[in-house]
Protein backbone atom coordinates (compact mmCIF):
# COMPACT_ATOMS: atom_id res chain seq x y z
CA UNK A 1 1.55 -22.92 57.57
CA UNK A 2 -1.92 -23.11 56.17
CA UNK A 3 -5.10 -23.97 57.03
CA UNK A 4 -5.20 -25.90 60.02
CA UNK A 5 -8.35 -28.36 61.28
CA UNK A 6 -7.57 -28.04 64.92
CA UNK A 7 -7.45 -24.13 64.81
CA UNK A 8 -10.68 -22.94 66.33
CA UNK A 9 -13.27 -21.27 63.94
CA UNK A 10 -12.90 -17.97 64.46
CA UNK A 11 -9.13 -17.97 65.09
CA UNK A 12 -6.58 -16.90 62.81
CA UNK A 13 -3.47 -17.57 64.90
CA UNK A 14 -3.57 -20.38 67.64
CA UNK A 15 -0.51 -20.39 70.60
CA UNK A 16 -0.89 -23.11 72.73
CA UNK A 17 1.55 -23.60 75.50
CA UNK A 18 4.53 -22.78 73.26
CA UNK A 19 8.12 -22.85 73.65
CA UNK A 20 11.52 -22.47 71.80
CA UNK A 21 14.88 -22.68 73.16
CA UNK A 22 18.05 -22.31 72.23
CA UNK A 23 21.74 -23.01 73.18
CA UNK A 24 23.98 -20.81 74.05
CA UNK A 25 27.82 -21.44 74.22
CA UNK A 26 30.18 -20.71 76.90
CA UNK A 27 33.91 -21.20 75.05
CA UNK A 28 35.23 -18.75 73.05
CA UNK A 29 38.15 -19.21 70.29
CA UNK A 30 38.31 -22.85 70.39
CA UNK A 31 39.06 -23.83 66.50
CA UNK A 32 38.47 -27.56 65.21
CA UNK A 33 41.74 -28.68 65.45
CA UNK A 34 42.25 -27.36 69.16
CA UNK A 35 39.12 -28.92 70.08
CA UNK A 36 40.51 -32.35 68.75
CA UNK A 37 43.69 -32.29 69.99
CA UNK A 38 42.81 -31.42 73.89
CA UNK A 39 39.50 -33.58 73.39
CA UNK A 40 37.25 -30.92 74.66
CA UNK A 41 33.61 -30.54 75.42
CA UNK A 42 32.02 -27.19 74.25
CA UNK A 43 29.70 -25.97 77.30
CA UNK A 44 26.61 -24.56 76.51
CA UNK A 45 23.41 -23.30 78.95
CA UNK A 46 19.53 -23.87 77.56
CA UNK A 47 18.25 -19.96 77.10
CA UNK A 48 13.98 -20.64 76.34
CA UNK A 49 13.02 -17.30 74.40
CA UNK A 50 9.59 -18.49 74.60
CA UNK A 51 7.92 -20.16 76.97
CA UNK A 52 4.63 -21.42 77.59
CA UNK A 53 3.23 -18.55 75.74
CA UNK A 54 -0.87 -19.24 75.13
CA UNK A 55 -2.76 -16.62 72.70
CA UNK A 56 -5.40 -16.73 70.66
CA UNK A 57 -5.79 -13.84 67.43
CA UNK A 58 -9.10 -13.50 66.02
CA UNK A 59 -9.87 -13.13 61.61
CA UNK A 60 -9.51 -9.61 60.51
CA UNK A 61 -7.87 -8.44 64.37
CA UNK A 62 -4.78 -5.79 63.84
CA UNK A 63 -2.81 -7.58 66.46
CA UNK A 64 0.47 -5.62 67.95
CA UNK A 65 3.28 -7.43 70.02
CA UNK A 66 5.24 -5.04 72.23
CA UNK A 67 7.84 -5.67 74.74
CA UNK A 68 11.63 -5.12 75.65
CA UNK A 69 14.57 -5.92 73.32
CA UNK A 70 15.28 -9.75 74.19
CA UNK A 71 12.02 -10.26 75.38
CA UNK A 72 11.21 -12.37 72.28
CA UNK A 73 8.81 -11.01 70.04
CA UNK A 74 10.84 -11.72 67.26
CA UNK A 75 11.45 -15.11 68.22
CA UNK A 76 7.46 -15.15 68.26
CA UNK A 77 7.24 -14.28 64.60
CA UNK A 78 9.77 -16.12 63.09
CA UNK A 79 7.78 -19.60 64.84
CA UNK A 80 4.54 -18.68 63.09
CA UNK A 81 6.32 -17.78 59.66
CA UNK A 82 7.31 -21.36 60.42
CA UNK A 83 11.08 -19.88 60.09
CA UNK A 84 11.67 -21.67 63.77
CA UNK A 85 10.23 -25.13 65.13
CA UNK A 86 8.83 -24.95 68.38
CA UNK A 87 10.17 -26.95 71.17
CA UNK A 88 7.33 -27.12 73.20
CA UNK A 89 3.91 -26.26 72.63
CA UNK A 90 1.82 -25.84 69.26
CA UNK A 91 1.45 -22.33 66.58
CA UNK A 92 -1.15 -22.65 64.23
CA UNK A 93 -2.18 -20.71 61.50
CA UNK A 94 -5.10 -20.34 59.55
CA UNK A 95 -5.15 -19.18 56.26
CA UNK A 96 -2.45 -17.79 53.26
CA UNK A 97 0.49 -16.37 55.23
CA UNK A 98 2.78 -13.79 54.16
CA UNK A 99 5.93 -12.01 56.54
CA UNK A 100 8.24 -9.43 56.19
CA UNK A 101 10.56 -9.92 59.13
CA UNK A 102 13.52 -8.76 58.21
CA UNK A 103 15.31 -6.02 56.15
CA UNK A 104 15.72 -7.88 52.91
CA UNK A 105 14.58 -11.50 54.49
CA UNK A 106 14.23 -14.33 51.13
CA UNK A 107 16.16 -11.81 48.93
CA UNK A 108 19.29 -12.89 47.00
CA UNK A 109 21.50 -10.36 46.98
CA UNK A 110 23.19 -11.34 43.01
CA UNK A 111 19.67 -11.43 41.77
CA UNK A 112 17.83 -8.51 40.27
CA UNK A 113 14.63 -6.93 42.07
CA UNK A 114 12.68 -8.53 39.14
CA UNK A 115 14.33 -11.95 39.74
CA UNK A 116 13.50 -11.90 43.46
CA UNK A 117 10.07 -10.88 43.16
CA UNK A 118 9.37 -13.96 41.33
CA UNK A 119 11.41 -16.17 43.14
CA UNK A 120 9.58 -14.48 46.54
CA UNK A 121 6.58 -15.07 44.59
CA UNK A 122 7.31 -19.11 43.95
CA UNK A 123 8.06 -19.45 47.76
CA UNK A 124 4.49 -18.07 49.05
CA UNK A 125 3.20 -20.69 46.27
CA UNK A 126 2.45 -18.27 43.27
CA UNK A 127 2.86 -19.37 39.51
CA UNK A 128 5.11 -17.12 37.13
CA UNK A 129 1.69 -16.18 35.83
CA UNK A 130 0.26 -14.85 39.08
CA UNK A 131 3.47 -12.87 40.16
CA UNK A 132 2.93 -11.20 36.64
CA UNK A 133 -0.36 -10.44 36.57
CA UNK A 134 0.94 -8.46 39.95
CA UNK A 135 4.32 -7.40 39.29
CA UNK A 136 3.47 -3.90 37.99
CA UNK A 137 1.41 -3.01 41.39
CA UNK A 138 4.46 -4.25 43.56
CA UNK A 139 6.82 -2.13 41.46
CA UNK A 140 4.74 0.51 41.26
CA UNK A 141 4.31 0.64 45.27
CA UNK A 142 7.52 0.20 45.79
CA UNK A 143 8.25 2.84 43.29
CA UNK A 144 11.21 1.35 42.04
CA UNK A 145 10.94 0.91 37.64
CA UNK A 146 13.94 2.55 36.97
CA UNK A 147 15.40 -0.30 39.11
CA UNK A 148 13.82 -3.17 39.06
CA UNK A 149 16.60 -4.93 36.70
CA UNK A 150 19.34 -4.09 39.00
CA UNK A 151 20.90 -6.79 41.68
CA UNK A 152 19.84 -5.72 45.14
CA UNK A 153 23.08 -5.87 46.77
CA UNK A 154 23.04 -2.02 45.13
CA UNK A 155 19.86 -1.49 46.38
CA UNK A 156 19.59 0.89 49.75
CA UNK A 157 18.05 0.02 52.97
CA UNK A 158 15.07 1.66 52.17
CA UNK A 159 14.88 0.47 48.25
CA UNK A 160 15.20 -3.14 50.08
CA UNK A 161 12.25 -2.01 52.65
CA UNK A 162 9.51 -0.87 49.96
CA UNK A 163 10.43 -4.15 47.67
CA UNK A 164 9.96 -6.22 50.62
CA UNK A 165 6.93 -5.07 51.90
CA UNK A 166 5.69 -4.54 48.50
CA UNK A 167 5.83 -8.44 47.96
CA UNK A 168 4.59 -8.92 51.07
CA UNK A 169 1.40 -7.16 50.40
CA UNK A 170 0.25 -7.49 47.07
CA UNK A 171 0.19 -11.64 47.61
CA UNK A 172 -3.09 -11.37 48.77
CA UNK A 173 -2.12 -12.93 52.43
CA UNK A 174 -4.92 -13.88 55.01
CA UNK A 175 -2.46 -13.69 57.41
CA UNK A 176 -0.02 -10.98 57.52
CA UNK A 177 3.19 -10.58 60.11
CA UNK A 178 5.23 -7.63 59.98
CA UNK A 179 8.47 -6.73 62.06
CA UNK A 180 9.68 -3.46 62.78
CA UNK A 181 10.39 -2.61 59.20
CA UNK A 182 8.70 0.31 58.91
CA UNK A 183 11.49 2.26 61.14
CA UNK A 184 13.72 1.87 58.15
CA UNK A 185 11.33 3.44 55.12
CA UNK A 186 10.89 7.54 55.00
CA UNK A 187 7.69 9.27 56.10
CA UNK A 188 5.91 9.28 52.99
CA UNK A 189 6.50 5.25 52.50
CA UNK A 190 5.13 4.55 55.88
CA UNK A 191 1.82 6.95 55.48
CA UNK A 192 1.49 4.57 52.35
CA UNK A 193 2.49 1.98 54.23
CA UNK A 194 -0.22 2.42 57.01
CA UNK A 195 -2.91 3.40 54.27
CA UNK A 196 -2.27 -0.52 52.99
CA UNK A 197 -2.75 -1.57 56.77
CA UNK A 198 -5.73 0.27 56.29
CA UNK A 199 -6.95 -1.25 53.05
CA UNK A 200 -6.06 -4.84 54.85
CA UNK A 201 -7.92 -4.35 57.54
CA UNK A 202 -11.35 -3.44 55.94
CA UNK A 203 -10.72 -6.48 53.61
CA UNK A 204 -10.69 -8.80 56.65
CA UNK A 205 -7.35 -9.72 56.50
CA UNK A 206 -5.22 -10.30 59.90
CA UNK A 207 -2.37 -8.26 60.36
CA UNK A 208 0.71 -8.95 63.79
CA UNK A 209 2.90 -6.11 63.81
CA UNK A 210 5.70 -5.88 66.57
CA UNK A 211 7.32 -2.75 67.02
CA UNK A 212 8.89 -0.40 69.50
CA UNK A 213 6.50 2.26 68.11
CA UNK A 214 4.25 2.60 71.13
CA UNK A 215 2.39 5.56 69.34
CA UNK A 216 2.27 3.47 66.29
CA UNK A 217 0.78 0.30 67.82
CA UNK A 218 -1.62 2.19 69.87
CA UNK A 219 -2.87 3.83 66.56
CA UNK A 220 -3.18 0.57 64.56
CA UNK A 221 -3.87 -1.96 66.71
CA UNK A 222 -6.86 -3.22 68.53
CA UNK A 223 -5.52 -5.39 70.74
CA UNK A 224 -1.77 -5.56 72.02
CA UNK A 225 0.13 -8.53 73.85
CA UNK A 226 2.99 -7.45 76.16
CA UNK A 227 5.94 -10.53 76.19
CA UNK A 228 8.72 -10.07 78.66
CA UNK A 229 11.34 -12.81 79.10
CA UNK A 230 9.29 -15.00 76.40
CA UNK A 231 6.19 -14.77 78.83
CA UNK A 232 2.38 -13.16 78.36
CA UNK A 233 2.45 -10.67 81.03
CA UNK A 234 -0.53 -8.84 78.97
CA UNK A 235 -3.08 -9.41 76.56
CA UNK A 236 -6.30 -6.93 75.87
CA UNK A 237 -7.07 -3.58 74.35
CA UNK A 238 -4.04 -1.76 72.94
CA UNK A 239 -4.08 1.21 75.20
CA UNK A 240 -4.82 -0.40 78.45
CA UNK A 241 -1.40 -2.89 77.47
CA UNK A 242 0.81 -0.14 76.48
CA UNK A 243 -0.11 1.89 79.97
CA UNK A 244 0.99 -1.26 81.71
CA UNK A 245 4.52 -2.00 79.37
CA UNK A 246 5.00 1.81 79.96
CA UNK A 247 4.52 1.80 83.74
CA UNK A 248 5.95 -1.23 84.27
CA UNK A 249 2.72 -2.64 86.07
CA UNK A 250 2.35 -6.27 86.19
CA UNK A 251 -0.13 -7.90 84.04
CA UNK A 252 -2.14 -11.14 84.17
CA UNK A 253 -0.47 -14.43 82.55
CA UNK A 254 -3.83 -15.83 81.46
CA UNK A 255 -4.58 -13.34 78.71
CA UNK A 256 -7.35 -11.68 79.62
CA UNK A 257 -8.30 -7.86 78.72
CA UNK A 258 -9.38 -7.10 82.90
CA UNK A 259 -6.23 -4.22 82.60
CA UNK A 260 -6.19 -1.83 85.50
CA UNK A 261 -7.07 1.72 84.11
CA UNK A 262 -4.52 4.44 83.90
CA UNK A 263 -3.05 5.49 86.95
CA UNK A 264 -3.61 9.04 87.70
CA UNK A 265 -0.96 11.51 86.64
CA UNK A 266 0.35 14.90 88.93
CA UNK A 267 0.12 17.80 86.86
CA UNK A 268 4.11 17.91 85.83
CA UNK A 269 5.42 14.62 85.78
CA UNK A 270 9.13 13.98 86.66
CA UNK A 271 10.87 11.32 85.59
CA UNK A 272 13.93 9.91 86.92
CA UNK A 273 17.64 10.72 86.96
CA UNK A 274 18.73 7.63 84.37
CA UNK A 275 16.16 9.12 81.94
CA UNK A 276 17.20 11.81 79.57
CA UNK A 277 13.57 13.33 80.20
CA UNK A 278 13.44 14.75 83.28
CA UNK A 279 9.95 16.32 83.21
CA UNK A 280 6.76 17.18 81.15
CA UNK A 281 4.03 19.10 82.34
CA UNK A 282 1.76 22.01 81.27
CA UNK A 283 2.12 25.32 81.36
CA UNK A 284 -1.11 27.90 81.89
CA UNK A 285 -0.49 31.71 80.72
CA UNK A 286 0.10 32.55 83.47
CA UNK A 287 3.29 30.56 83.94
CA UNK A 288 1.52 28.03 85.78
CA UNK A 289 1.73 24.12 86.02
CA UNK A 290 -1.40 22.87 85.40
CA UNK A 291 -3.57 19.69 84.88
CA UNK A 292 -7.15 20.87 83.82
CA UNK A 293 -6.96 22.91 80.22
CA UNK A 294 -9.92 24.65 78.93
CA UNK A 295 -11.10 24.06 75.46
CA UNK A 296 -10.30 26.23 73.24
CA UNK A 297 -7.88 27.68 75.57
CA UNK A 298 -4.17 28.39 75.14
CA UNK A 299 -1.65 26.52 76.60
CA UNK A 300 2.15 25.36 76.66
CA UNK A 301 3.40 21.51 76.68
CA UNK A 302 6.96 22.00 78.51
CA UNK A 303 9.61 19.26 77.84
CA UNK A 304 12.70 19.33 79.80
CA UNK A 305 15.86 17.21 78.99
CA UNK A 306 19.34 16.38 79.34
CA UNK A 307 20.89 17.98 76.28
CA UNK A 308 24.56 16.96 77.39
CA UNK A 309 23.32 13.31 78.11
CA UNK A 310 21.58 12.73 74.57
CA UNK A 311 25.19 14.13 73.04
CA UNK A 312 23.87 15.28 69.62
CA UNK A 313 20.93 17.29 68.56
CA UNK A 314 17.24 16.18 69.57
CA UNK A 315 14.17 16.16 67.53
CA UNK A 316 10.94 16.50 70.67
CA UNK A 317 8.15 14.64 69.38
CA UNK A 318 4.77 14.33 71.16
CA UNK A 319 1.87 12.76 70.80
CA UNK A 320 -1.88 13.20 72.14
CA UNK A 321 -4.36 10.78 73.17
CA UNK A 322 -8.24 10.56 74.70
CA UNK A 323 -8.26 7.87 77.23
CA UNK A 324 -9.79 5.78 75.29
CA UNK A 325 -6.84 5.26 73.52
CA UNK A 326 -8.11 7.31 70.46
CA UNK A 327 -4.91 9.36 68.48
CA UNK A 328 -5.37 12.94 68.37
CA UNK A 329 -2.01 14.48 67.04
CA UNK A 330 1.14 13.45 66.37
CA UNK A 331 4.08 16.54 66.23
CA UNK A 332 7.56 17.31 66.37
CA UNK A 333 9.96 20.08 66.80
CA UNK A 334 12.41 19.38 64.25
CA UNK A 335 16.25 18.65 65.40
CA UNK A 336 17.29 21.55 68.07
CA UNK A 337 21.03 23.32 66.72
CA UNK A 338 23.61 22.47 69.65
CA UNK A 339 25.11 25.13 71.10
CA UNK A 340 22.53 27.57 69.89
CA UNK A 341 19.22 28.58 71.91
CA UNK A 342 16.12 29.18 70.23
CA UNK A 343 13.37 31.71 70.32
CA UNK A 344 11.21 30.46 72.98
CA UNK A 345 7.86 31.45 71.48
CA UNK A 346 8.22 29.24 68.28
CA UNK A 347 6.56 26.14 68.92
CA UNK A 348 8.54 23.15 69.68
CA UNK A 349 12.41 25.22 70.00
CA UNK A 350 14.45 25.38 72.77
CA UNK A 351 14.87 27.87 75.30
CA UNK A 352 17.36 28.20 78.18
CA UNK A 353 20.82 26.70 78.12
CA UNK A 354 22.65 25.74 75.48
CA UNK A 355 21.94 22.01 74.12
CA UNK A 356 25.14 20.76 74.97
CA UNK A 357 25.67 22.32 78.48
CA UNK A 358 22.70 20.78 80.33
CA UNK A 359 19.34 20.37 80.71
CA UNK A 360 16.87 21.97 77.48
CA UNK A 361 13.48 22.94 78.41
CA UNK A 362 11.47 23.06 74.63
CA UNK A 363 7.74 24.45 74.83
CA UNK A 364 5.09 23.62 72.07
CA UNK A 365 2.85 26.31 72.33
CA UNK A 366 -0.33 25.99 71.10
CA UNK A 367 -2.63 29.47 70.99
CA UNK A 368 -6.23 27.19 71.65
CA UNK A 369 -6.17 23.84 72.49
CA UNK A 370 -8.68 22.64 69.88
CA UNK A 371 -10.29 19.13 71.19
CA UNK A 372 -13.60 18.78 72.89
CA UNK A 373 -13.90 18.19 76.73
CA UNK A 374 -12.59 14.78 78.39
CA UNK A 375 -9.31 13.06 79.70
CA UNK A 376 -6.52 13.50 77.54
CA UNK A 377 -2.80 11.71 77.74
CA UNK A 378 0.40 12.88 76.30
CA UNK A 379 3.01 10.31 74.95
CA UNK A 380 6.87 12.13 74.32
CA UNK A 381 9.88 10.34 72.61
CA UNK A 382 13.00 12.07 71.76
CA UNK A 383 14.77 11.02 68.21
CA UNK A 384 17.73 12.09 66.55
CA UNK A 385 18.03 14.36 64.12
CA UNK A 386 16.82 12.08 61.13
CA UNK A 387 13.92 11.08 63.06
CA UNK A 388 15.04 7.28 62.07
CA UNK A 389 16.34 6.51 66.15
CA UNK A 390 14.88 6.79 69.22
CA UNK A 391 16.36 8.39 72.37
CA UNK A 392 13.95 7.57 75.08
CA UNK A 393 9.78 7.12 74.72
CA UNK A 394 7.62 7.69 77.40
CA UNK A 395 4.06 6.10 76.66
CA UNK A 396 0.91 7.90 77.83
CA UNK A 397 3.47 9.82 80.16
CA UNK A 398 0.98 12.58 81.52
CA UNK A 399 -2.91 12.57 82.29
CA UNK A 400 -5.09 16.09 81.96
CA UNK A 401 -8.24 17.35 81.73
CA UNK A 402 -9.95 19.37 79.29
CA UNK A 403 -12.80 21.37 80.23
CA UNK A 404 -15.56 22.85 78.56
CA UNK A 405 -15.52 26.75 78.21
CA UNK A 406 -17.84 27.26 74.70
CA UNK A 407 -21.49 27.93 75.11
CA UNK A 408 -22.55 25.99 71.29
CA UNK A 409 -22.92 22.85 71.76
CA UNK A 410 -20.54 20.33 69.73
CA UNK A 411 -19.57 16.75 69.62
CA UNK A 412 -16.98 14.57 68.40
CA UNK A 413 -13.40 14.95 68.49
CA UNK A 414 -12.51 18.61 67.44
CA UNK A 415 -13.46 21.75 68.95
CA UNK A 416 -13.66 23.65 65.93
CA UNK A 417 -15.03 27.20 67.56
CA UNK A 418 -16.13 29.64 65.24
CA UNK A 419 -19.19 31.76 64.86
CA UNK A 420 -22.42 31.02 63.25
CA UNK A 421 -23.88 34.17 61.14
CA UNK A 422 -27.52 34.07 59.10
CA UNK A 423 -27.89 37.17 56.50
């Protein structure tokens, strides 16, 4: 999809009043010949994955998609990579378009990484003499020379990922849509990964990322749309959408950005039986729950969860937040041993029972709390081990305050303390 006349100046990505459906059958086992012989009908029902969706994406927006799994995000990409037609409705792009959808998407698995980054290359419209005036940037991100002239059905998942996305990138797209591939790569592909979003960004270039990374979106996007059941239920600001999709509040089906704020959060928020997070709070030192923090002042971040539930060993990860949506810190505990409990003044281990006989409680302990005054949120997630699956996520889970405490005056983001001394 190119440029587009009817897309509005301004616009990169154009949804109006779109729709795809598809069938979905009923039988089960019938072969050809049984379906000749007994003359029957197969039965199918119409399931729309999208529906009446209407969105507009502005040049040079980092755009995030969130929303359940079915709720048809991907669906949503795959129209405006023009993978799908739309049933209903109209998608319009504006401008050079390049996707990475999914885990080896376009690649032929008998070819050689060299082969299918020219023959990628020839499909986004590229001469053999533009893919090699690149080729040695998109095997040098994707770090893969000793490789290159090997067929990717030897390749791993995450050789596949950095090849892809590698392609996908060094194209020069206007437009670009990525899909949850950046779960698959290791931590130091996707800091290098989200440096390139960077790059992108200040170049002017669009970027639509769905994920299930609330933390992640939040981070890189400025705006978010919420689908559920292939419906807008939100469109605006990225924090003010994720609050909503995490809360399960009801959003607005015309797309504007009028998001309630933040509801207010008790000072140890519980969470229900079906979740394997039962509760997060903070802790003063004095034992204390608490919601107000001073600067500069120590504190503990309790996690409690159902070690028996989760069934194998859980990494705690948290994240912190302004209001405003801004990231603070991102941290995790590392996988806790089943069956052993940890020293409970070691940031981020667990103390109490053992992992697999109930609930865990893990504290992060953290001597002085080192951001300036204001309303903070904390996000928690529990992985696995690896740190490649999610458990559970809780977005923007509980609200606190931080109050001042210092006598210097400072501003920004960081309390950074200290003493001032003239000789």
């Amino acid at each position: 999809m190119g440029h587009s006349p009817g897309t509005p100046s301004g616009t990169a990505i154009a949804l109006d009043g779109l729709g795809k459906k598809f069938r979905l059958t009923h039988d089960r086992n019938w072969t050809l010949k049984a379906t000749m012989l007994a003359g029957h009908r197969t039965r199918y029902e119409e399931f729309w994955a999208l529906r009446d969706l209407s969105l507009d994406i502005g040049h040079g927006q980092t755009f995030g998609i969130i929303g359940g799994n079915g709720s048809g995000k991907s669906t949503l990409l795959k129209v405006l990579a023009g993978i799908l037609r739309p049933d209903e409705g109209t998608a319009r792009v504006d401008g050079r378009l390049s996707a990475l959808l999914e885990l080896g998407a376009g690649f032929h698995p008998e070819l050689t990484g060299r082969e299918n980054v020219y023959l990628n290359g020839a499909i986004l419209g590229f001469t053999a003499r533009d893919i090699r005036r690149r080729f040695d940037d998109i095997v040098g991100f994707a770090e893969l020379d000793r490789f290159i002239d090997e067929p990717v059905r030897n390749y791993s998942s995450g050789m596949y990922v950095r090849l892809g996305f590698s392609v996908a990138i060094h194209v020069e797209p206007e437009v670009l849509l990525v899909d949850e591939v950046l779960a698959v790569g290791d931590l130091t592909f996707q800091k290098r990964c989200l440096e390139r979003f960077a790059q992108l960004k200040a170049d002017g270039r669009t970027i639509v990322v769905v994920s299930h990374d609330l933390d992640m979106v939040g981070w890189l996007c400025d705006q978010t749309a919420w689908i559920q059941q292939g419906a807008l239920r939100a469109v605006g600001p990225s924090a003010e959408v994720i609050d909503r999709f995490a809360t399960g509040a009801d959003g607005s089906t015309g797309g504007g950005t009028d998001a309630a704020p933040a509801r207010a959060r008790p000072a140890f928020e519980r969470l229900s039986d079906d979740d394997l997070v039962k509760s997060v709070g903070l802790i003063d030192p004095n034992g204390h729950p608490t919601d107000v923090v001073g600067s500069g002042r120590p504190v503990h971040i309790r996690v409690r969860y159902d070690g028996q539930a989760a069934g194998e060993p859980v990494t705690v990860a948290l994240g912190l937040y302004r209001a405003d949506g801004t990231h603070v810190a991102s941290i995790n505990s590392g996988a806790t041993t089943r069956g052993v409990a940890h020293d409970a003044a070691s940031p981020g281990r667990a103390e109490g029972p053992e992992s697999g006989a109930g609930i865990i409680e893990v504290d992060y302990v953290v001597p002085a709390l080192p951001v300036q005054p204001g309303t903070y949120e904390l996000s928690v997630a529990l992985h696995d081990a690896s740190m490649r699956k999610v458990l559970e996520r809780h977005t923007h889970l509980l609200r606190f305050e931080v109050t001042p405490t210092g006598v210097d005056p400072q501003n920004g983001l960081v309390a950074l303390g200290g003493t001032w001394e003239a000789r």
